[in-house]
Protein backbone atom coordinates (compact mmCIF):
# COMPACT_ATOMS: atom_id res chain seq x y z
CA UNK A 1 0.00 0.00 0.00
CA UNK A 2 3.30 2.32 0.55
CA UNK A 3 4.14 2.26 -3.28
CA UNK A 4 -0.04 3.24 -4.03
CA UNK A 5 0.36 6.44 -1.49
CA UNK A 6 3.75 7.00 -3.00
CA UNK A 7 2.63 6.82 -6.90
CA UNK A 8 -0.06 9.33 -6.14
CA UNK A 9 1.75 11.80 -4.30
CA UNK A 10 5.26 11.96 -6.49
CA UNK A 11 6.43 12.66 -9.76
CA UNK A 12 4.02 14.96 -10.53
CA UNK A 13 4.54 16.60 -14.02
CA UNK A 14 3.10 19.12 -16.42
CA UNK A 15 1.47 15.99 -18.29
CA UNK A 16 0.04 14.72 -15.26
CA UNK A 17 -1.47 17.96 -14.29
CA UNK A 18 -2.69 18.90 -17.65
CA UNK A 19 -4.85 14.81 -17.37
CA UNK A 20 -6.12 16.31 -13.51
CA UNK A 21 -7.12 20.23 -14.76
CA UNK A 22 -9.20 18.25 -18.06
CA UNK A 23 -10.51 15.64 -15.52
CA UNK A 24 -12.05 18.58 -13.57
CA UNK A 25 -12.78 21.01 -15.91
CA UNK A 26 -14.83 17.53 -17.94
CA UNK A 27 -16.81 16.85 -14.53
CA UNK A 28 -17.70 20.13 -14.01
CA UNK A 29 -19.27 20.47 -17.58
CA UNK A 30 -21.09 16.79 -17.08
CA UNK A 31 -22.60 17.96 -13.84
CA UNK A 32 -23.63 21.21 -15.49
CA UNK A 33 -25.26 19.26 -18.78
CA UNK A 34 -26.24 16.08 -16.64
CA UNK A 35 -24.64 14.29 -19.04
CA UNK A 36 -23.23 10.93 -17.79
CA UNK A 37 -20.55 10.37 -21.08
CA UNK A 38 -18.83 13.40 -20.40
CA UNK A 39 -18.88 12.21 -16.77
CA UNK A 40 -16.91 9.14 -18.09
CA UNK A 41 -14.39 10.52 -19.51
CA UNK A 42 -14.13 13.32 -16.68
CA UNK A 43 -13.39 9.56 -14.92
CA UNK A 44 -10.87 8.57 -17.09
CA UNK A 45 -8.91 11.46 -17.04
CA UNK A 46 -8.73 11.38 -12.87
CA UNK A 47 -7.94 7.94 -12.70
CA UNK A 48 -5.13 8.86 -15.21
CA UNK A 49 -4.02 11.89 -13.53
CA UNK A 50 -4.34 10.00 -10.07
CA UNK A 51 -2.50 7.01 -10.80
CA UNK A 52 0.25 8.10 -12.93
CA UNK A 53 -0.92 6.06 -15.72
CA UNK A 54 -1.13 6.93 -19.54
CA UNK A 55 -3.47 5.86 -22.61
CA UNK A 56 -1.14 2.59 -23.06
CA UNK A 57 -1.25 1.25 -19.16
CA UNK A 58 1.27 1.48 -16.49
CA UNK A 59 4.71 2.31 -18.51
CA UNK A 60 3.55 0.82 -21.69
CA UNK A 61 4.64 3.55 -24.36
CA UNK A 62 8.15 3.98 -22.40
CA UNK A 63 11.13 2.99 -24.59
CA UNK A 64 12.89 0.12 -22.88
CA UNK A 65 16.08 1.43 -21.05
CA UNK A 66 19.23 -0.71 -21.80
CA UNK A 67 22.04 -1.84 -20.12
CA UNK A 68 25.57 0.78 -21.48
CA UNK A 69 27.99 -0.93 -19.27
CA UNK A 70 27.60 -3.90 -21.75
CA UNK A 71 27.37 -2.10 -24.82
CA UNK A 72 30.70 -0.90 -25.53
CA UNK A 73 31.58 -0.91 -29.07
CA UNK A 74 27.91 -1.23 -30.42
């Protein structure tokens, strides 16, 4: 549960605050039009701002990081 508390309260970045500011500025307009899709993705973009997560899962667009102590004449 320590690594949960710790992924929402670190690394924030412009990214991830850009994903919370849409997420609130979406639920605002859903409760205003009483419109439950916009209140989905008002969800989505929370959960994405909240758990450090992007549109391809936990670290699934990163570019695998490789080893350069190996790699010397490559």
């Amino acid at each position: 549960m320590n690594t949960l508390k710790q992924r929402m309260l670190t690394n924030w970045h412009f990214s991830r605050l850009l994903r919370l500011g849409m997420g609130l500025w979406l639920l605002v307009w859903a409760l205003q039009a009483r419109d439950w899709s916009i209140g989905l993705f008002s969800g989505m973009f929370l959960f994405m701002a909240v758990s450090n997560i992007g549109c391809c899962g936990a670290q699934g667009c990163a570019v695998p990081e490789t080893d350069r102590t190996n790699n010397k004449n490559n």
